[in-house]
C-alpha atoms as a PDB file:
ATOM      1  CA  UNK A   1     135.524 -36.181 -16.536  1.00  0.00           C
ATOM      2  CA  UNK A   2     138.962 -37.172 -16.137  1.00  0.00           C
ATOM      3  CA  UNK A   3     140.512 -40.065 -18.483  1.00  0.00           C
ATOM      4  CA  UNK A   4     140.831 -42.631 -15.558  1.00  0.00           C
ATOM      5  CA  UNK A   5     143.737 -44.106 -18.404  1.00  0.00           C
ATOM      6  CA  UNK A   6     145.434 -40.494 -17.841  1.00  0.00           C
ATOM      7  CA  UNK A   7     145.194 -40.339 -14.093  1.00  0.00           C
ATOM      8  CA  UNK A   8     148.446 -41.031 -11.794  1.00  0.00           C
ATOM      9  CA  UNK A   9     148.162 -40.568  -8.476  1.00  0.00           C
ATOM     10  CA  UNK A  10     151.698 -40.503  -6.194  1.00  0.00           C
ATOM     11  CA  UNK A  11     151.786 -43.282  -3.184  1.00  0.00           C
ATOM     12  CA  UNK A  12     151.742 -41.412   0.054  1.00  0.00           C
ATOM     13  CA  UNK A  13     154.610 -42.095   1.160  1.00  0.00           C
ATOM     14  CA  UNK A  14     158.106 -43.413  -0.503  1.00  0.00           C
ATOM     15  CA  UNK A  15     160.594 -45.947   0.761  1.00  0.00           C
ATOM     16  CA  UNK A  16     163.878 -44.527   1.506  1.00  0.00           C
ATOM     17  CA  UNK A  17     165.970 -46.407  -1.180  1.00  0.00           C
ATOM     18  CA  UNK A  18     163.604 -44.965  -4.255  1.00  0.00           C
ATOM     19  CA  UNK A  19     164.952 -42.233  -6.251  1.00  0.00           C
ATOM     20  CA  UNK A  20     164.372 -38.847  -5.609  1.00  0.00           C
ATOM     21  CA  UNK A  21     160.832 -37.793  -7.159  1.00  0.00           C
ATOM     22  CA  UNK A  22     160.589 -34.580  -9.747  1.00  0.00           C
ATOM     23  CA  UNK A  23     159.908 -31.451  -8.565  1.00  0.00           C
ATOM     24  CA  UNK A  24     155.988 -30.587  -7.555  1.00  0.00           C
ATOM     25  CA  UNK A  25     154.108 -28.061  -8.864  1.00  0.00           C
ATOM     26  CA  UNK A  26     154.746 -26.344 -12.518  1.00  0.00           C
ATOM     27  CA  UNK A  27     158.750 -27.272 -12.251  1.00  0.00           C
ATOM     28  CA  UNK A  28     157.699 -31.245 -12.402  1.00  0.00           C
ATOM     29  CA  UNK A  29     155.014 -30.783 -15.033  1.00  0.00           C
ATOM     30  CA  UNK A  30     157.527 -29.096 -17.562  1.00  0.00           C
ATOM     31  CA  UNK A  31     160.180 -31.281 -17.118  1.00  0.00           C
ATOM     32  CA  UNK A  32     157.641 -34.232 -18.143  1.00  0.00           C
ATOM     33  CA  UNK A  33     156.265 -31.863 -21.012  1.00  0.00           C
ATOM     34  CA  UNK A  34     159.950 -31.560 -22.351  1.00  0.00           C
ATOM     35  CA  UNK A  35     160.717 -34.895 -21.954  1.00  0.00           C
ATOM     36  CA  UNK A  36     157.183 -36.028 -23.427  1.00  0.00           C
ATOM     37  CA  UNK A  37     157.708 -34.051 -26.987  1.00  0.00           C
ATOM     38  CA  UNK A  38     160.769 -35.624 -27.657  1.00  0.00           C
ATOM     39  CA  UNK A  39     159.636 -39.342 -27.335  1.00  0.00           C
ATOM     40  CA  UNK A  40     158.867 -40.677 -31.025  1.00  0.00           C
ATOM     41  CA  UNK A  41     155.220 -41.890 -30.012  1.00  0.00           C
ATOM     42  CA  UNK A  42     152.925 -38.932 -30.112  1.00  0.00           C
ATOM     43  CA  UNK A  43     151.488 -38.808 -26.483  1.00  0.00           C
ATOM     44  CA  UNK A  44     148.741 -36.951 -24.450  1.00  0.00           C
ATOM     45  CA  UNK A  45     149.253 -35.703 -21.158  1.00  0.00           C
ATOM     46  CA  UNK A  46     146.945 -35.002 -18.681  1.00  0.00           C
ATOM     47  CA  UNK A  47     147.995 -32.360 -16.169  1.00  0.00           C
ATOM     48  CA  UNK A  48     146.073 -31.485 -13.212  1.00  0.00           C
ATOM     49  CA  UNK A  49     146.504 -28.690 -10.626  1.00  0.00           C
ATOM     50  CA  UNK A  50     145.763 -29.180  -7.312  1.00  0.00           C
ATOM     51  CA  UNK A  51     142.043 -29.898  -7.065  1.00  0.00           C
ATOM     52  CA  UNK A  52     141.177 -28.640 -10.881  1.00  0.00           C
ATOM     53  CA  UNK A  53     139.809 -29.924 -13.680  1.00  0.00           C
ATOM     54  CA  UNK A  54     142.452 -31.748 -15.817  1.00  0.00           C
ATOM     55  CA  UNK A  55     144.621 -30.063 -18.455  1.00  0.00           C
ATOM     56  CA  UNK A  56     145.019 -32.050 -21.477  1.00  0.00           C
ATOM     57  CA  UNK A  57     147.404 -31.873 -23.582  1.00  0.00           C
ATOM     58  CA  UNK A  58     148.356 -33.256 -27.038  1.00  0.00           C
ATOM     59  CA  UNK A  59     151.461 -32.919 -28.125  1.00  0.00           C
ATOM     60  CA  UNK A  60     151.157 -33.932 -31.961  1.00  0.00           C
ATOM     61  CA  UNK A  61     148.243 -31.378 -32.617  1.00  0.00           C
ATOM     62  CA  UNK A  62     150.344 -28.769 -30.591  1.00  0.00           C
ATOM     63  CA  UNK A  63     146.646 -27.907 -28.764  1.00  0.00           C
ATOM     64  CA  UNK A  64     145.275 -28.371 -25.268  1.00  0.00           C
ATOM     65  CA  UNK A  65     141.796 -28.653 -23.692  1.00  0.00           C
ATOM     66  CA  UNK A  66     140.711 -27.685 -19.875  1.00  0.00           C
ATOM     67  CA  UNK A  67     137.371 -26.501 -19.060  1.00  0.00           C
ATOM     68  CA  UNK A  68     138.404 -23.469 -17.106  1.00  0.00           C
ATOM     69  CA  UNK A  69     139.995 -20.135 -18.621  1.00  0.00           C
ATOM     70  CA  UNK A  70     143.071 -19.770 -18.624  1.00  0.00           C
ATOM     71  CA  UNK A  71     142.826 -16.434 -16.693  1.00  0.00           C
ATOM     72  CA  UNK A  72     142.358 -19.204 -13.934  1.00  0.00           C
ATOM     73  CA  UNK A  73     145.769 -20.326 -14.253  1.00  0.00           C
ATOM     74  CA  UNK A  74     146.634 -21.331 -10.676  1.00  0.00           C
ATOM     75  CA  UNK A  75     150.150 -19.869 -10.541  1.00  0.00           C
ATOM     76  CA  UNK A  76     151.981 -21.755  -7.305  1.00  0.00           C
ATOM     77  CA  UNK A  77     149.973 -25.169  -7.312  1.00  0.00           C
ATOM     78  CA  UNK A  78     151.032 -27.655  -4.576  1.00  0.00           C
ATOM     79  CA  UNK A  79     150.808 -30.309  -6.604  1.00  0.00           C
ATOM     80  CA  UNK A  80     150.167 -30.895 -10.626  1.00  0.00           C
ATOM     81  CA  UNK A  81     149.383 -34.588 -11.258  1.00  0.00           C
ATOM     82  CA  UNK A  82     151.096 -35.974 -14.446  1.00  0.00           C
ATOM     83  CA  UNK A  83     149.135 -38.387 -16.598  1.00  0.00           C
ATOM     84  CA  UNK A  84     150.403 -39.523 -19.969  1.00  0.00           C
ATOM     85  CA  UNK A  85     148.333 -42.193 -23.117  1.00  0.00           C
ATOM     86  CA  UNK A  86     149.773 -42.794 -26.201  1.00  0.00           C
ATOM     87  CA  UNK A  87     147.865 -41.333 -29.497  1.00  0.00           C
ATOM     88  CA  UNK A  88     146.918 -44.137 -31.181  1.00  0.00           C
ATOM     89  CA  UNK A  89     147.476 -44.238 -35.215  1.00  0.00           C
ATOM     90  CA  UNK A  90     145.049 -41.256 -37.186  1.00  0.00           C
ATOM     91  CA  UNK A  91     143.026 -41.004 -33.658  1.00  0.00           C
ATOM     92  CA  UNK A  92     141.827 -37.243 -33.762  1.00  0.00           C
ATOM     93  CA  UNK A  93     143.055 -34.871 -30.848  1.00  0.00           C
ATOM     94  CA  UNK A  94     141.324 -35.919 -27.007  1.00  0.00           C
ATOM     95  CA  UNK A  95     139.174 -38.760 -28.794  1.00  0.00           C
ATOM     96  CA  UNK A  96     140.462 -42.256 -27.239  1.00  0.00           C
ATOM     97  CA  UNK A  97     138.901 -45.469 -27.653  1.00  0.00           C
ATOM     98  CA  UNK A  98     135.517 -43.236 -27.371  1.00  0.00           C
ATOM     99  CA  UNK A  99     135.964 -41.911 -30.746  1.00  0.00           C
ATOM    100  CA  UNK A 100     133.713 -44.095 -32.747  1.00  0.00           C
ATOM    101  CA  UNK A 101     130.757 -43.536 -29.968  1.00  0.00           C
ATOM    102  CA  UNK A 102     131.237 -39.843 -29.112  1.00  0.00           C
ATOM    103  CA  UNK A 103     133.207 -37.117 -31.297  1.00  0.00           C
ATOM    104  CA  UNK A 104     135.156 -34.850 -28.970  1.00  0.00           C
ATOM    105  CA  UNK A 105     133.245 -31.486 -28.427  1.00  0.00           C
ATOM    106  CA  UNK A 106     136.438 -29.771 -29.812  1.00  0.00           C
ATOM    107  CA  UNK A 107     139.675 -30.068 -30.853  1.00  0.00           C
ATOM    108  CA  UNK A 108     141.271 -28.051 -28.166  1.00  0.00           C
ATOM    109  CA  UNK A 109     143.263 -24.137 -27.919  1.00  0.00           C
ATOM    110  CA  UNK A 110     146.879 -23.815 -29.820  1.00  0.00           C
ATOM    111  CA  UNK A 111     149.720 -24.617 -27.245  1.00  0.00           C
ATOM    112  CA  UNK A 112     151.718 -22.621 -26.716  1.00  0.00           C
ATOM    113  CA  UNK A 113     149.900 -19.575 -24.440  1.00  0.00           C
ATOM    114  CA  UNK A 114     149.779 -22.821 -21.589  1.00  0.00           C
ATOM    115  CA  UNK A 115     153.079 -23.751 -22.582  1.00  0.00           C
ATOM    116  CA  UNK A 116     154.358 -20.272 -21.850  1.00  0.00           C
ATOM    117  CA  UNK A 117     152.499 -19.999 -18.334  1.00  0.00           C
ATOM    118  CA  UNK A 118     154.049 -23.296 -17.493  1.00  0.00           C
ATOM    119  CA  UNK A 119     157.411 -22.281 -18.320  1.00  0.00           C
ATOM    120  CA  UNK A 120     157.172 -18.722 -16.522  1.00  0.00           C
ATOM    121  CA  UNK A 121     156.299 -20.057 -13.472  1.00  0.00           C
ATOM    122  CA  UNK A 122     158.322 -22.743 -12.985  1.00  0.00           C
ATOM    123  CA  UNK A 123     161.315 -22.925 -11.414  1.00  0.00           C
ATOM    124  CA  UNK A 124     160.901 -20.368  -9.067  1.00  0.00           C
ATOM    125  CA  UNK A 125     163.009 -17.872 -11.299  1.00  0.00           C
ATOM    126  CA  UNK A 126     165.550 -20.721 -12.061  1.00  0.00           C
ATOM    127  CA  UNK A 127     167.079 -22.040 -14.536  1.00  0.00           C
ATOM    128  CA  UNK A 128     164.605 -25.079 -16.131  1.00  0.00           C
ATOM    129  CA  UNK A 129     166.572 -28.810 -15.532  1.00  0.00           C
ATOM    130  CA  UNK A 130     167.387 -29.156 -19.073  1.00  0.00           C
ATOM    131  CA  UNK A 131     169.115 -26.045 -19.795  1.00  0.00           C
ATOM    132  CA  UNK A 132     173.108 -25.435 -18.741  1.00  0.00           C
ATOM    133  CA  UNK A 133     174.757 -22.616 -17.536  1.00  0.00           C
ATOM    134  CA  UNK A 134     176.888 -20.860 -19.884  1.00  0.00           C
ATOM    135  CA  UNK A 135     175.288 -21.995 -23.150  1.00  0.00           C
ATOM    136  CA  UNK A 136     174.367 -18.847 -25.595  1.00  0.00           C
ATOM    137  CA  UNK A 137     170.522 -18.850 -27.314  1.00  0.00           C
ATOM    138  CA  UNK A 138     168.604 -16.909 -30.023  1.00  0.00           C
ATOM    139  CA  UNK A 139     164.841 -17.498 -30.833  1.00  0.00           C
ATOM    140  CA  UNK A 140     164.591 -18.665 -34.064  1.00  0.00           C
ATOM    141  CA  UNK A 141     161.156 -18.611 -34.405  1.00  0.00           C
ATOM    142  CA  UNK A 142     158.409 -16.075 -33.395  1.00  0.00           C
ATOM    143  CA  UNK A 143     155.555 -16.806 -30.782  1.00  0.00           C
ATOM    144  CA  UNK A 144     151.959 -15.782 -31.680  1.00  0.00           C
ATOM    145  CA  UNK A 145     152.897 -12.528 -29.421  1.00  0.00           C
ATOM    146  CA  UNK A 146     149.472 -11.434 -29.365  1.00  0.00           C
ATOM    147  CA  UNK A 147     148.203 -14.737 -28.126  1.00  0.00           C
ATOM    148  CA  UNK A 148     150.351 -14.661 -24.966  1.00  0.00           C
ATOM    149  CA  UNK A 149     149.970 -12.741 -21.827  1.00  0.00           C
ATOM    150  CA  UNK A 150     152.789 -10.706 -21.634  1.00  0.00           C
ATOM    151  CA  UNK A 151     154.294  -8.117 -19.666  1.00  0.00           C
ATOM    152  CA  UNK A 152     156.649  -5.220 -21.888  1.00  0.00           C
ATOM    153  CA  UNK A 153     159.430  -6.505 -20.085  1.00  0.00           C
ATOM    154  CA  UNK A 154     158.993  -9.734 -21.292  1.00  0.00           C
ATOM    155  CA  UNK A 155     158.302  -8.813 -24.750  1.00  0.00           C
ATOM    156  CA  UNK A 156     161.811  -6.791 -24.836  1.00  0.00           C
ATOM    157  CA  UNK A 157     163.546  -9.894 -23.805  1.00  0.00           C
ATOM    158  CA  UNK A 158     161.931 -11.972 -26.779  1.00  0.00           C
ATOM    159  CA  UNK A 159     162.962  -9.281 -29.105  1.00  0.00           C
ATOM    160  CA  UNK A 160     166.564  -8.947 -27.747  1.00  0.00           C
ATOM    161  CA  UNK A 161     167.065 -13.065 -27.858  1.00  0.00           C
ATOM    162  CA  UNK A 162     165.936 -12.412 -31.623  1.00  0.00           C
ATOM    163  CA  UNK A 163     169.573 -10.400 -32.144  1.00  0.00           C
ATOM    164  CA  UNK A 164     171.942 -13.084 -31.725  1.00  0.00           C
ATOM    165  CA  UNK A 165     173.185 -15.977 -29.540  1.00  0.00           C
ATOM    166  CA  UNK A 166     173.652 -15.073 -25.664  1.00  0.00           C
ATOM    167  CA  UNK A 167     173.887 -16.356 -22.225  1.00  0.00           C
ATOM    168  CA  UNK A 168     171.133 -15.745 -19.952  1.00  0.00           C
ATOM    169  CA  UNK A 169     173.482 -13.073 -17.976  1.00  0.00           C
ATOM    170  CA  UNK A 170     174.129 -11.243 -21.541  1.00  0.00           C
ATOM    171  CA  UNK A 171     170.724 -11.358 -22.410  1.00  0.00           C
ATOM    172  CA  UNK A 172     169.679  -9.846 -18.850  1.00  0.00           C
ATOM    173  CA  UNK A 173     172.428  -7.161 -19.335  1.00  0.00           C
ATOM    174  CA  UNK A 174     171.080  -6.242 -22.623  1.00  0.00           C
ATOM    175  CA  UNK A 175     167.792  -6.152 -21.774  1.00  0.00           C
ATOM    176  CA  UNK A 176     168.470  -4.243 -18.848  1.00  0.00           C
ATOM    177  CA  UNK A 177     166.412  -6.072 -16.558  1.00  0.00           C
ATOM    178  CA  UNK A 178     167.026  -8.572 -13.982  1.00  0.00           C
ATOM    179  CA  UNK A 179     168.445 -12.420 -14.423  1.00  0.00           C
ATOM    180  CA  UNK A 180     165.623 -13.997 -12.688  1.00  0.00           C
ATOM    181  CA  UNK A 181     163.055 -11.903 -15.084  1.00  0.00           C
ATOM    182  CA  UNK A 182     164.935 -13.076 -18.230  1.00  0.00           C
ATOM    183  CA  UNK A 183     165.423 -16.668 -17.079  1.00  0.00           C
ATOM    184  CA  UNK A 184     161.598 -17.554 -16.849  1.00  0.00           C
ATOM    185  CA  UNK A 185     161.297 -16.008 -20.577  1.00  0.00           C
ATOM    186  CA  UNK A 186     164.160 -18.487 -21.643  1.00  0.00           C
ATOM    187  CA  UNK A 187     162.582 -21.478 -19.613  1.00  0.00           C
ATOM    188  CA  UNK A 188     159.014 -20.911 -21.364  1.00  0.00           C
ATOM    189  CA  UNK A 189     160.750 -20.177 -24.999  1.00  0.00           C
ATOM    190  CA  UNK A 190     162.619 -23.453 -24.649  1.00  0.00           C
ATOM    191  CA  UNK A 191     159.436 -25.424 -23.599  1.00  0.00           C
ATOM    192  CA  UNK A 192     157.699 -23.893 -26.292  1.00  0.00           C
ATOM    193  CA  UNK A 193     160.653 -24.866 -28.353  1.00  0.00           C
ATOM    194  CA  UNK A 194     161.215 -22.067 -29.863  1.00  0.00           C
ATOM    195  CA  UNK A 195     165.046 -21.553 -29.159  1.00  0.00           C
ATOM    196  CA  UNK A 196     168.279 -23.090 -30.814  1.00  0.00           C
ATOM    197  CA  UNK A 197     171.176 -23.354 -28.634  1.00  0.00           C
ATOM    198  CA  UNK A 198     174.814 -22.990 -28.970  1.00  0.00           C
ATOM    199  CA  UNK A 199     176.990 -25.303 -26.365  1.00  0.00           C
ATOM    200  CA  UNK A 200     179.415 -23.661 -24.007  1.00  0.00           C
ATOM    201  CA  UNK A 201     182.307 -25.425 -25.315  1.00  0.00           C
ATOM    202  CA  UNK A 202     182.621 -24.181 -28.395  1.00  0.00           C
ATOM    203  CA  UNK A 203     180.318 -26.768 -30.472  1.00  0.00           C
ATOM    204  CA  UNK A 204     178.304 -25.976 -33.346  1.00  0.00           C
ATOM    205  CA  UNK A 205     174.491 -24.978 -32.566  1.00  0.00           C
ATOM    206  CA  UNK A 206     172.150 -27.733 -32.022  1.00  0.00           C
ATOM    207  CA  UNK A 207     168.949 -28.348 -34.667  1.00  0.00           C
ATOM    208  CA  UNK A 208     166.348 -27.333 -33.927  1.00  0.00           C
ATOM    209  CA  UNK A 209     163.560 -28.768 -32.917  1.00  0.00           C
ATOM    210  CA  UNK A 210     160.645 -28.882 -35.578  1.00  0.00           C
ATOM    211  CA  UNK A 211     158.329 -26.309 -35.106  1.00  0.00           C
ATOM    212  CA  UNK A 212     154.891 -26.453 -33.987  1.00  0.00           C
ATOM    213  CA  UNK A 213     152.112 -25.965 -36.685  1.00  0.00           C
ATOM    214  CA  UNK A 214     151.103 -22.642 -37.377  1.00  0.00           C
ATOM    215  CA  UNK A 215     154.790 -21.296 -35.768  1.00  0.00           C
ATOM    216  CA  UNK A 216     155.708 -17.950 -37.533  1.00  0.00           C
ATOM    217  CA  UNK A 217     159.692 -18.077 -38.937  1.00  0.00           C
ATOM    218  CA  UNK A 218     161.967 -15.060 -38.180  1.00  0.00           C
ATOM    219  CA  UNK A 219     162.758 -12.343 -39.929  1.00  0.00           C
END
């Protein structure tokens, strides 16, 4: 059942002095899931796809829960409903006020293999909001590789952002393979937070951000 403190639901229809609304479908949920892990309060999201069951998602444990597989990822959803509830002080993963009555049935799946189906498919082939054109990356730290569902195409392009800092156009060259193809790789590895970036004007790399538990350091 869903959390009815996670659920949002969108008015029907806007007036026309609001502010332009985020983008539907994967594009909006990863912009909130970027924004989300960078807030100082540990928080967990509920996202849900069209008519599914709820994702949820906590982003201090770095694990997620839905009761479908995620070979049922639903690729081009119309809509993905963003909910969001604070973690509240040593509360264990999913459990909520509920926790002293009934123990969650499990902690939940690592992360990142959602995280990097989100990030592939949003956008349509874009570049992801937060990222800006020109600026050079490198991963810095390795996925789980066997954990996610990847094509050899997109395992080349992880391995060639492991060489050095590059623009998504270098990277694509490099590769060999087409921009579009590279830039969902670089929009999932940033949501998964797993690249550093180097400004275009000449400014030294950004930190980091910490990595998730269990993340594997490069070579």
């Amino acid at each position: 059942m869903t959390d009815p403190a996670l659920e949002t639901v969108a008015p029907a229809s806007r007036p026309p002095s609001s502010p332009p609304t985020a983008p539907s479908g994967w594009s909006g949920a990863a912009m909130a899931l970027h924004a989300i892990r960078r807030m100082p309060s540990p928080m967990i999201v509920s996202l849900r796809p069209d008519a599914l069951d709820p994702m949820l998602v906590d982003m201090r444990g770095y694990v997620y829960q839905w009761t479908m597989p995620l070979e049922q990822f639903p690729a081009r959803p119309d809509s993905v409903v963003i909910g969001t509830r604070a973690i509240e002080g040593a509360e264990p993963a999913f459990a909520g006020a509920d926790y002293s009555y009934s123990r969650p049935a499990f902690v939940g799946q690592p992360l990142d293999t959602l995280l990097w189906l989100i990030g592939t498919h949003a956008f349509d082939g874009g570049r992801a909001s937060w990222l800006r054109a020109g600026d050079r990356y490198r991963l810095y730290r390795w996925p789980e590789l066997e954990k996610l569902p990847l094509t050899d195409e997109q395992l080349r392009i992880i391995k060639t952002s492991a060489k050095g800092f590059m623009t998504v156009e270098k990277l694509a060259a490099k590769a060999g393979l087409d921009r579009e193809v590279v830039q969902r790789v670089v929009n999932a590895l940033s949501l998964m937070g797993l690249l550093r970036r180097h400004p275009a004007a000449n400014a030294a790399p950004d930190a980091p951000p910490p990595p998730p538990p269990g993340s594997l350091p490069l070579a």
